[in-house]
C-alpha atoms as a PDB file:
ATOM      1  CA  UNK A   1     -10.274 -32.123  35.154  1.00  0.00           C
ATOM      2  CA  UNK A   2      -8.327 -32.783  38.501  1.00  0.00           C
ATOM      3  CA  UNK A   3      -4.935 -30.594  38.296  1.00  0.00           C
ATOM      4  CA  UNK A   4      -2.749 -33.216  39.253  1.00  0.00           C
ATOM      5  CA  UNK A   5      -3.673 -34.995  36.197  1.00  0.00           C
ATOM      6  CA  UNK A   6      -3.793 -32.565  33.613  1.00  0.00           C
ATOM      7  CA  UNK A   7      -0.077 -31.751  35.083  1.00  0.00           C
ATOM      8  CA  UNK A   8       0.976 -35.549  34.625  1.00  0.00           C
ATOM      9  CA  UNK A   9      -0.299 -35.548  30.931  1.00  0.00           C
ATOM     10  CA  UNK A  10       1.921 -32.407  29.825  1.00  0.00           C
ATOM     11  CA  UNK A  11       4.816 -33.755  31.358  1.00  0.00           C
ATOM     12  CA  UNK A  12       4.039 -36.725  29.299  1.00  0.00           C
ATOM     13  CA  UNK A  13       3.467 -35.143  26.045  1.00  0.00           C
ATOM     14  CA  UNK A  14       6.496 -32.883  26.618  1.00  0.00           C
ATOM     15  CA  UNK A  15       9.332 -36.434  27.403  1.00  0.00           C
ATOM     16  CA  UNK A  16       7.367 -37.892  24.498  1.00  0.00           C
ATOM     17  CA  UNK A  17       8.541 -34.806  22.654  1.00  0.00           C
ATOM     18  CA  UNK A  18      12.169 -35.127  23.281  1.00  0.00           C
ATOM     19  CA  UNK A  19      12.386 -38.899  23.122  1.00  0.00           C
ATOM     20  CA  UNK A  20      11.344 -38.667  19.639  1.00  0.00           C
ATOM     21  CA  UNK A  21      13.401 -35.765  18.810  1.00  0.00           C
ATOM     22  CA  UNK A  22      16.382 -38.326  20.284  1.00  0.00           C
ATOM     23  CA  UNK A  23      15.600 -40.758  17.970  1.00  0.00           C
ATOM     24  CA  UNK A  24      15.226 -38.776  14.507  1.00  0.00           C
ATOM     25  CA  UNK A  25      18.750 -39.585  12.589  1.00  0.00           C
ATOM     26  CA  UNK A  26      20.699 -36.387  11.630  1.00  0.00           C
ATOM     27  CA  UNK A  27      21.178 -34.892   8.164  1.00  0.00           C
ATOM     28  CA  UNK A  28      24.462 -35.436   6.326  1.00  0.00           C
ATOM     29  CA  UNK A  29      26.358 -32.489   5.453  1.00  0.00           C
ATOM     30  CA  UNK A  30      25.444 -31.165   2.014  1.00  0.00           C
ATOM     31  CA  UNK A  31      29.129 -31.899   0.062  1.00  0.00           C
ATOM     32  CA  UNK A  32      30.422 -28.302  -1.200  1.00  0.00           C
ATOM     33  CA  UNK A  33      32.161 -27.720  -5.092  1.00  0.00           C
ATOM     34  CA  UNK A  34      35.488 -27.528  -4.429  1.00  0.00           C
ATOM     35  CA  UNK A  35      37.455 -24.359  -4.988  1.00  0.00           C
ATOM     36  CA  UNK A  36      38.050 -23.316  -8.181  1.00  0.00           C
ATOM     37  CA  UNK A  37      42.291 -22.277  -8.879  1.00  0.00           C
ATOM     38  CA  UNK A  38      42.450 -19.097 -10.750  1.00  0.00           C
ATOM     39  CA  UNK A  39      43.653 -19.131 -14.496  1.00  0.00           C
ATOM     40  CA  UNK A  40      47.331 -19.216 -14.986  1.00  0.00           C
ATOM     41  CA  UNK A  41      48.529 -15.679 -16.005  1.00  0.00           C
ATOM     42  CA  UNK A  42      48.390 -14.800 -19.765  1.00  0.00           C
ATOM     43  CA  UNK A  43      52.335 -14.810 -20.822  1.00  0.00           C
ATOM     44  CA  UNK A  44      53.297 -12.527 -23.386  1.00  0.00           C
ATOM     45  CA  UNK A  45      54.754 -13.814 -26.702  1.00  0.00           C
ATOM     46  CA  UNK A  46      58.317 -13.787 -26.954  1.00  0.00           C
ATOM     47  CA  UNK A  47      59.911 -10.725 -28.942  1.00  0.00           C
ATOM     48  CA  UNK A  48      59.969 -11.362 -32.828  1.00  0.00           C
ATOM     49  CA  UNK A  49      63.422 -11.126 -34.262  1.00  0.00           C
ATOM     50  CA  UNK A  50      64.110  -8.700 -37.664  1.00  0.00           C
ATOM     51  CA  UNK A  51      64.418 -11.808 -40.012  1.00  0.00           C
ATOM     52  CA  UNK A  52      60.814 -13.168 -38.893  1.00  0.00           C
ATOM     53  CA  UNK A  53      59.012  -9.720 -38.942  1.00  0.00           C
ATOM     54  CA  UNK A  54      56.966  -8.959 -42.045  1.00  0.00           C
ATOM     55  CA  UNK A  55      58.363  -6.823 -44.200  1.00  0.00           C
ATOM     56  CA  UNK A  56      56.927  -4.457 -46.597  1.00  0.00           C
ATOM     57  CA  UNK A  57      56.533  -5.199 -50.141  1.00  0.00           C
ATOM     58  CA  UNK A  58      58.616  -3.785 -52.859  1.00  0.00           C
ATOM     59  CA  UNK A  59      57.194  -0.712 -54.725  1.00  0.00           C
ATOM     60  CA  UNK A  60      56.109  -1.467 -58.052  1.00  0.00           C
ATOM     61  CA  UNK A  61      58.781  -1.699 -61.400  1.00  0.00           C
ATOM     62  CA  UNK A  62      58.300   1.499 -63.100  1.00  0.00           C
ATOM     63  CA  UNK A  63      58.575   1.352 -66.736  1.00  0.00           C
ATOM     64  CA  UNK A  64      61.160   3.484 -68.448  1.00  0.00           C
ATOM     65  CA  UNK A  65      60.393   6.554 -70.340  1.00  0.00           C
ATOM     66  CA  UNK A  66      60.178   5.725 -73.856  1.00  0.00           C
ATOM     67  CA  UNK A  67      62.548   7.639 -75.685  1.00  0.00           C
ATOM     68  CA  UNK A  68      60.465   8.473 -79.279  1.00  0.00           C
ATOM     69  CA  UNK A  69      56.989   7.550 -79.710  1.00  0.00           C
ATOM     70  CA  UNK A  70      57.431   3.714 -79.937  1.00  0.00           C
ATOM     71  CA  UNK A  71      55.022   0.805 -80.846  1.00  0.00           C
ATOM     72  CA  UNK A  72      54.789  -2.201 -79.691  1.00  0.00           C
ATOM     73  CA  UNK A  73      57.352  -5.306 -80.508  1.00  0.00           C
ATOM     74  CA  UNK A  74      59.676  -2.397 -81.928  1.00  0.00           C
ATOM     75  CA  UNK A  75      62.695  -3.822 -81.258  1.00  0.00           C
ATOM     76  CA  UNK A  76      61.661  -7.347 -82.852  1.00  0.00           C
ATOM     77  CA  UNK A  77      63.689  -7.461 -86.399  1.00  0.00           C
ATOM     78  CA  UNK A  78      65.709  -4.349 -85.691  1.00  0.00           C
ATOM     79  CA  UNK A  79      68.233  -5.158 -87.628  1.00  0.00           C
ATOM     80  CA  UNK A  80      66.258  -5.216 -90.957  1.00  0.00           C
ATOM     81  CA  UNK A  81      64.933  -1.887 -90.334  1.00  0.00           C
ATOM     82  CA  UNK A  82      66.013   1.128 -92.367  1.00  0.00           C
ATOM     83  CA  UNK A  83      66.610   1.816 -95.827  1.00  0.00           C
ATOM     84  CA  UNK A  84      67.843  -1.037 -98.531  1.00  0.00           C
ATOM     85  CA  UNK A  85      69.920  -0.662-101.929  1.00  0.00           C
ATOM     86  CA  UNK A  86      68.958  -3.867-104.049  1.00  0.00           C
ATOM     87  CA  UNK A  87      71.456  -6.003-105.661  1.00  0.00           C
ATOM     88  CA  UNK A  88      74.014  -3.208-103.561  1.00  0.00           C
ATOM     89  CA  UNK A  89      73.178  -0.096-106.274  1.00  0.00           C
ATOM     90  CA  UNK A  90      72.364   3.078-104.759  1.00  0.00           C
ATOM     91  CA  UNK A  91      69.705   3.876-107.475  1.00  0.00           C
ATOM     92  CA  UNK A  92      67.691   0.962-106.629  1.00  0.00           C
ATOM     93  CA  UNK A  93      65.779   1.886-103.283  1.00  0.00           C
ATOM     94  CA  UNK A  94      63.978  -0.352-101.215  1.00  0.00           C
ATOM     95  CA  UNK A  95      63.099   0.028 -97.588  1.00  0.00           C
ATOM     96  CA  UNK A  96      61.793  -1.973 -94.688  1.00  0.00           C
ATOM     97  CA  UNK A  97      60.097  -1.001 -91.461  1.00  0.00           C
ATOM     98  CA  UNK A  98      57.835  -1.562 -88.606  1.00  0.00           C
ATOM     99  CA  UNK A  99      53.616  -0.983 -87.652  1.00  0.00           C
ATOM    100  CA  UNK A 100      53.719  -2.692 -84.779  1.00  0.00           C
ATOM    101  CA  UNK A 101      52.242  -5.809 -86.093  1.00  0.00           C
ATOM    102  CA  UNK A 102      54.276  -6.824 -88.443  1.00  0.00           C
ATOM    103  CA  UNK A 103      56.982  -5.316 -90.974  1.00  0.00           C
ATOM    104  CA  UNK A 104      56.065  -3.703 -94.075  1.00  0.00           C
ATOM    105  CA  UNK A 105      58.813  -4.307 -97.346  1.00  0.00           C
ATOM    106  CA  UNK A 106      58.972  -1.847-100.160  1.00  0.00           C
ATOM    107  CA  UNK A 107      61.221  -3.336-103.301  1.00  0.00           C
ATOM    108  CA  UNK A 108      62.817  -1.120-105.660  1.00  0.00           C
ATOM    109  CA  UNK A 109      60.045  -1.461-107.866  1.00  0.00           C
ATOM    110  CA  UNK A 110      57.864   0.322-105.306  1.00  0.00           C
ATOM    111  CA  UNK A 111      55.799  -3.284-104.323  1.00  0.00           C
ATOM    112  CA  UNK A 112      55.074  -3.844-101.495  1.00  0.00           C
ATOM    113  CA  UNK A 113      54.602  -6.928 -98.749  1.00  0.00           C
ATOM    114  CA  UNK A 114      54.392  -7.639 -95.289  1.00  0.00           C
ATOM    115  CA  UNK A 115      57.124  -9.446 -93.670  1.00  0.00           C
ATOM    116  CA  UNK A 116      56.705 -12.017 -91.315  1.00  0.00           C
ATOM    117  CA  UNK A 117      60.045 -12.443 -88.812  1.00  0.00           C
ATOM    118  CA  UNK A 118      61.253 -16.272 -88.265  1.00  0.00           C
ATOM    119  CA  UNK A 119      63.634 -15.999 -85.935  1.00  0.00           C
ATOM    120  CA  UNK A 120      66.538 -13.072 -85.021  1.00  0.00           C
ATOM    121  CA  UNK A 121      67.845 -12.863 -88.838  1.00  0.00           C
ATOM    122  CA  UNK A 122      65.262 -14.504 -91.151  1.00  0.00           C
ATOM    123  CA  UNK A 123      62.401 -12.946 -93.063  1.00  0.00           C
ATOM    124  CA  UNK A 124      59.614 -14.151 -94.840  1.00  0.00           C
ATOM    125  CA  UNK A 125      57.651 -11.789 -97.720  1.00  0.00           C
ATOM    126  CA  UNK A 126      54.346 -13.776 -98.169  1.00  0.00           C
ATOM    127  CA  UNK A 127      53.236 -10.452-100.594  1.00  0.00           C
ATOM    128  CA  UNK A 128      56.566 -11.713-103.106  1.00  0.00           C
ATOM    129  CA  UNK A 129      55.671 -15.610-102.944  1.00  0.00           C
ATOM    130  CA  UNK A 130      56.771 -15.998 -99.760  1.00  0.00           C
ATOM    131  CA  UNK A 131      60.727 -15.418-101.048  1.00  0.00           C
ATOM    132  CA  UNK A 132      62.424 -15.825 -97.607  1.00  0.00           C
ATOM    133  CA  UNK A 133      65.465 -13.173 -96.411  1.00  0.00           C
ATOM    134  CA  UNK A 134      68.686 -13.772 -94.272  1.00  0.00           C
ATOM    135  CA  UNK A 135      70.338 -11.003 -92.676  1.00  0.00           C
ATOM    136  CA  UNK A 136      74.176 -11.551 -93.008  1.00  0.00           C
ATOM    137  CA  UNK A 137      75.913 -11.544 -89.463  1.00  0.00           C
ATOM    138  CA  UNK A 138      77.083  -7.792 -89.392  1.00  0.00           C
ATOM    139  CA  UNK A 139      73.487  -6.932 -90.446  1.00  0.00           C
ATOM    140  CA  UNK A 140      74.500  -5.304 -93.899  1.00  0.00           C
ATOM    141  CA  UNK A 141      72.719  -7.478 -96.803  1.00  0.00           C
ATOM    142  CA  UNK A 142      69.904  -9.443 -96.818  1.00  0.00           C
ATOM    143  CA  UNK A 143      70.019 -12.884 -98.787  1.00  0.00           C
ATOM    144  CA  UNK A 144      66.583 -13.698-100.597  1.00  0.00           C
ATOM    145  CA  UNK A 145      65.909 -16.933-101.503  1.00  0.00           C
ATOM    146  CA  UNK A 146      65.497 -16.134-105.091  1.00  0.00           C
ATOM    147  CA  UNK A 147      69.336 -15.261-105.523  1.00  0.00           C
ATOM    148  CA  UNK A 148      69.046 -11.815-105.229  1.00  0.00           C
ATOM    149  CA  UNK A 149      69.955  -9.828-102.112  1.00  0.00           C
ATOM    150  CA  UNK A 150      69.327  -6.093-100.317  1.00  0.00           C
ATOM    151  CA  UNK A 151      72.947  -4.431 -99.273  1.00  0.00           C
ATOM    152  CA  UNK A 152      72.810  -1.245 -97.222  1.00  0.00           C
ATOM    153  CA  UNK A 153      73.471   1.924 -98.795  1.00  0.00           C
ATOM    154  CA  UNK A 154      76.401   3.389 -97.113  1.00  0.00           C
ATOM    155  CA  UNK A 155      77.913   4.400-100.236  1.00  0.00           C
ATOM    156  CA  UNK A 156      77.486   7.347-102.643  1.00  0.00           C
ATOM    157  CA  UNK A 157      77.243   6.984-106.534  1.00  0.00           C
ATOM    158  CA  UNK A 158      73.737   7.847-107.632  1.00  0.00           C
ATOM    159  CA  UNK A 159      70.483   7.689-106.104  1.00  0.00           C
ATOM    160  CA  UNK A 160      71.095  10.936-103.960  1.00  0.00           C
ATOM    161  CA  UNK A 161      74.183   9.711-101.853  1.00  0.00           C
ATOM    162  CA  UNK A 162      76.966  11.799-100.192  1.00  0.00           C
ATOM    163  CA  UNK A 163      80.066   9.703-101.063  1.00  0.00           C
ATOM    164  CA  UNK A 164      82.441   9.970 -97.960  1.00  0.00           C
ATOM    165  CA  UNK A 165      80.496  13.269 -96.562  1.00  0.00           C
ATOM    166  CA  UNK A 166      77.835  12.822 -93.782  1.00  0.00           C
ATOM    167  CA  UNK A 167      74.271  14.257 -94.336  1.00  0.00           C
ATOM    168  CA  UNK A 168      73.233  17.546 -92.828  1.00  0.00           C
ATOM    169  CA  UNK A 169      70.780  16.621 -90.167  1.00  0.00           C
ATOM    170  CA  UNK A 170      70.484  19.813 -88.612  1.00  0.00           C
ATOM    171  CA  UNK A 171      66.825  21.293 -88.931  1.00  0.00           C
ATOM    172  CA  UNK A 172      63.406  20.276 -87.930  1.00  0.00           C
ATOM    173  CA  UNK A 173      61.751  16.606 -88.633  1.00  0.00           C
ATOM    174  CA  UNK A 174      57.927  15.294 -88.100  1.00  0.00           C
ATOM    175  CA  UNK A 175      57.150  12.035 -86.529  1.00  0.00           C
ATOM    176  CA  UNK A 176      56.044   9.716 -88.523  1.00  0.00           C
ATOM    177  CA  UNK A 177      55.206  12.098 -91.418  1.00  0.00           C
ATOM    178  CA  UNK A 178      52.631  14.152 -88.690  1.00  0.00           C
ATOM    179  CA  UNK A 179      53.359  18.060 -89.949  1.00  0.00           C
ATOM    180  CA  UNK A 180      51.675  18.830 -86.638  1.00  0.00           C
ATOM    181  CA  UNK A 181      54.660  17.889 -84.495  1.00  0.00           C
ATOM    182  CA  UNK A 182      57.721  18.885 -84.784  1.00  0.00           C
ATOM    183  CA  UNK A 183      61.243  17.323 -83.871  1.00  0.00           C
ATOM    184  CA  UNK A 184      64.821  18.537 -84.104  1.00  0.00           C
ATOM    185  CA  UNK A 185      68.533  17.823 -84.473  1.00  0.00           C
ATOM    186  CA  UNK A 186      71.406  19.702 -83.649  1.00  0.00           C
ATOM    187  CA  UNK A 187      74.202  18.587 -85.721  1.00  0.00           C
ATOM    188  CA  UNK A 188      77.738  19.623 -84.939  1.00  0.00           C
ATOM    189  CA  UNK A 189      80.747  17.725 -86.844  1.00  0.00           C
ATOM    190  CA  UNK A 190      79.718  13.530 -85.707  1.00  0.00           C
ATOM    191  CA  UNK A 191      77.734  14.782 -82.781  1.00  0.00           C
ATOM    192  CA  UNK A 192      73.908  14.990 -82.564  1.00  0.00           C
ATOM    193  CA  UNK A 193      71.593  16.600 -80.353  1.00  0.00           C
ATOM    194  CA  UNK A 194      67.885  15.279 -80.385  1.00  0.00           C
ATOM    195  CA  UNK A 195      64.454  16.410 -79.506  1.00  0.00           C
ATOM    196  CA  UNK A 196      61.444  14.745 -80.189  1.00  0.00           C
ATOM    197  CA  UNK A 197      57.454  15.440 -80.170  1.00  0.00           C
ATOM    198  CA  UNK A 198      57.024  15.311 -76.923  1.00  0.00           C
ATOM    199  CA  UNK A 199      60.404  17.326 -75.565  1.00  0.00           C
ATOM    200  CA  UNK A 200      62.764  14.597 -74.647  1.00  0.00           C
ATOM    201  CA  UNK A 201      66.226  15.075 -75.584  1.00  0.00           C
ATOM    202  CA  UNK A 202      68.595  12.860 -76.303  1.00  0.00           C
ATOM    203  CA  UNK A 203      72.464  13.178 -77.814  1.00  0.00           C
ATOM    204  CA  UNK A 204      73.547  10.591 -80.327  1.00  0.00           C
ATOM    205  CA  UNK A 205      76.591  10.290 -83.070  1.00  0.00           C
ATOM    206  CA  UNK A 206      77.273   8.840 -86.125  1.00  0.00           C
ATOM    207  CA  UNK A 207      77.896   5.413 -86.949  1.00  0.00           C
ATOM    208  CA  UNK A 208      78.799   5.146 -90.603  1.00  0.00           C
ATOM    209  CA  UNK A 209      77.295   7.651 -93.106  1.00  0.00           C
ATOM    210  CA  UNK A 210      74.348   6.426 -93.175  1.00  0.00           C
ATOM    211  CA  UNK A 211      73.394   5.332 -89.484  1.00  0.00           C
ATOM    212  CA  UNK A 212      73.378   7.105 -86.592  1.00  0.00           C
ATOM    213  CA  UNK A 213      73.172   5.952 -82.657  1.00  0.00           C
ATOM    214  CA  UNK A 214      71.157   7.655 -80.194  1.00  0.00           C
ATOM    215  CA  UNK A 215      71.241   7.617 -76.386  1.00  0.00           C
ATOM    216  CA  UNK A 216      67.765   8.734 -74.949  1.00  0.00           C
ATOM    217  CA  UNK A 217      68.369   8.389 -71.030  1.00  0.00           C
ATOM    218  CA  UNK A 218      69.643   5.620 -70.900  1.00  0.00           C
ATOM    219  CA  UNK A 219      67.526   3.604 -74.135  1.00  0.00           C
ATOM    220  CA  UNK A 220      69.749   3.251 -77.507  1.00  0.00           C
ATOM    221  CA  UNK A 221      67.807   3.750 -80.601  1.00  0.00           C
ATOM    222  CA  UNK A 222      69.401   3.762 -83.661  1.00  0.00           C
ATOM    223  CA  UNK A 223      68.340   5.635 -87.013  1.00  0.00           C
ATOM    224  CA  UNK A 224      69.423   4.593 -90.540  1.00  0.00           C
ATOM    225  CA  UNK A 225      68.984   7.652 -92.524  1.00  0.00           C
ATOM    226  CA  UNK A 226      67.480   7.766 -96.091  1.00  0.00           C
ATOM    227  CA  UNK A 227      69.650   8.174 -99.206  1.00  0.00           C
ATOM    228  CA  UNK A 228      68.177  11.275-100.317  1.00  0.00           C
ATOM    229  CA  UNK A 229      68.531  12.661 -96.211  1.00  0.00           C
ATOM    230  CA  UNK A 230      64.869  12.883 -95.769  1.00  0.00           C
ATOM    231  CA  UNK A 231      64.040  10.371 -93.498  1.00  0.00           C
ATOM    232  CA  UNK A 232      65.289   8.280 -90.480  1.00  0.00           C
ATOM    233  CA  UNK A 233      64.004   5.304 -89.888  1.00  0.00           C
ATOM    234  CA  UNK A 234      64.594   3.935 -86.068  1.00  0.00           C
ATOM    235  CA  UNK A 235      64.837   0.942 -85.190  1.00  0.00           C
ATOM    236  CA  UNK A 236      61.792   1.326 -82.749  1.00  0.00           C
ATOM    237  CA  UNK A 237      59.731   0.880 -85.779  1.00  0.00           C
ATOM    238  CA  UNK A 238      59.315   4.823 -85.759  1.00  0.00           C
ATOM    239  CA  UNK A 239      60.280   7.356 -88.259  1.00  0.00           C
ATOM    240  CA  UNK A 240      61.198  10.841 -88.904  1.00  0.00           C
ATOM    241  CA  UNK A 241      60.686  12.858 -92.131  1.00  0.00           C
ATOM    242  CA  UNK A 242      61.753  16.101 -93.492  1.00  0.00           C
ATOM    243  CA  UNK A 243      60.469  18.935 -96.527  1.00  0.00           C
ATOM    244  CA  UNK A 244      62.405  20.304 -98.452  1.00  0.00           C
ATOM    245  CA  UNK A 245      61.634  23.149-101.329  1.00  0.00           C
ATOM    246  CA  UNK A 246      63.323  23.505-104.106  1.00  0.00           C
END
């Protein structure tokens, strides 16, 4: 090929080159995410005050000690508990006290029933025809529905009683008739000093001849005492009983 040509064509090719290159449109910018703002700064919460912060919860109610070796609804019909003179005469004994379930009645006779409370001061004996008793307001008779009526025995005159003088308590007792445990009273003029099967002491005093009051830490129990001075019956629906040889 003649030089001259061949040097015309690649100056040809190369202007063809840029002409197009010239005429190619440009690229638009790619668009960019714009900047992300940092999180806000994590504010701490404001200071609680006394009245809203929790506060702990009480410690459980702890029962009190039981004074004597008590069953349950004990002090239900208290005021029936104890020994009984019918129709008021020392020689006639009847008694009433407590199992836990319900009250158990001895007459003079030596029958028995259970006794069904209605109320504070009412009694029913479904074991005597279902004769009904009312306790008088200062708790010393009992009014049956069949005209006759229980008095307490705080008088001598037959039947083992002490006239004006109070019983000798002093000495060991058994709970609930149980020869394996032993109880005891101090006696000294009207005061009393108590211990019972299970060593807790308590002071008490009389109340009458026939009743005594008991303070075991703080729990009042009160006894009625038998007319022959062998047995206290509490009001708990316990009771204590003594020997004696003669």
């Amino acid at each position: 090929m003649n030089p001259g040509r061949l040097h015309r064509a690649v100056v040809l090719v190369l202007l063809a080159g840029v002409v197009a290159a010239a005429q190619m449109p440009t690229m638009p910018p790619i668009p960019q995410p714009p900047p992300m703002s940092p999180p806000p700064p994590l504010s701490a919460p404001p200071p609680m005050s006394p009245e809203q912060m929790p506060q702990p919860s009480p410690p459980p109610t702890m029962s009190p000690m039981s004074p004597a070796t008590s069953q349950p609804d004990g002090g239900q019909g208290s005021g029936f508990m104890g020994a009984w003179c019918a129709q008021g005469d020392p020689s006639k004994h009847a008694s009433i006290s407590n199992n836990g379930a319900f009250l158990n009645l001895t007459n003079e006779n030596g029958d028995t029933s259970i006794g069904n409370l209605q109320g504070p001061n009412q009694i029913v004996a479904p074991g005597w025809q279902f004769v009904t008793g009312t306790l008088s307001g200062d708790g010393r008779q009992i009014n049956w529905s069949n005209g006759t009526f229980w008095a307490r025995c705080y008088s001598g005159g037959g039947g083992g009683g002490w006239g004006p003088r109070r019983p000798n308590l002093n000495g060991n007792w058994y709970p609930n008739g149980n020869r394996s445990l032993s109880c005891s009273i101090q006696q000294r003029r009207n005061n009393l000093t108590l211990q019972n099967e299970v060593g807790q002491r308590a002071t008490g005093s009389f109340n009458g001849r026939r009743q005594i009051v008991t303070n075991w830490q703080g729990a009042r129990i009160v006894g009625t005492i038998a007319p022959n001075g062998t047995r206290i019956d509490w009001d708990n629906g316990t009771y204590w009983i003594r020997y004696r040889l003669y």
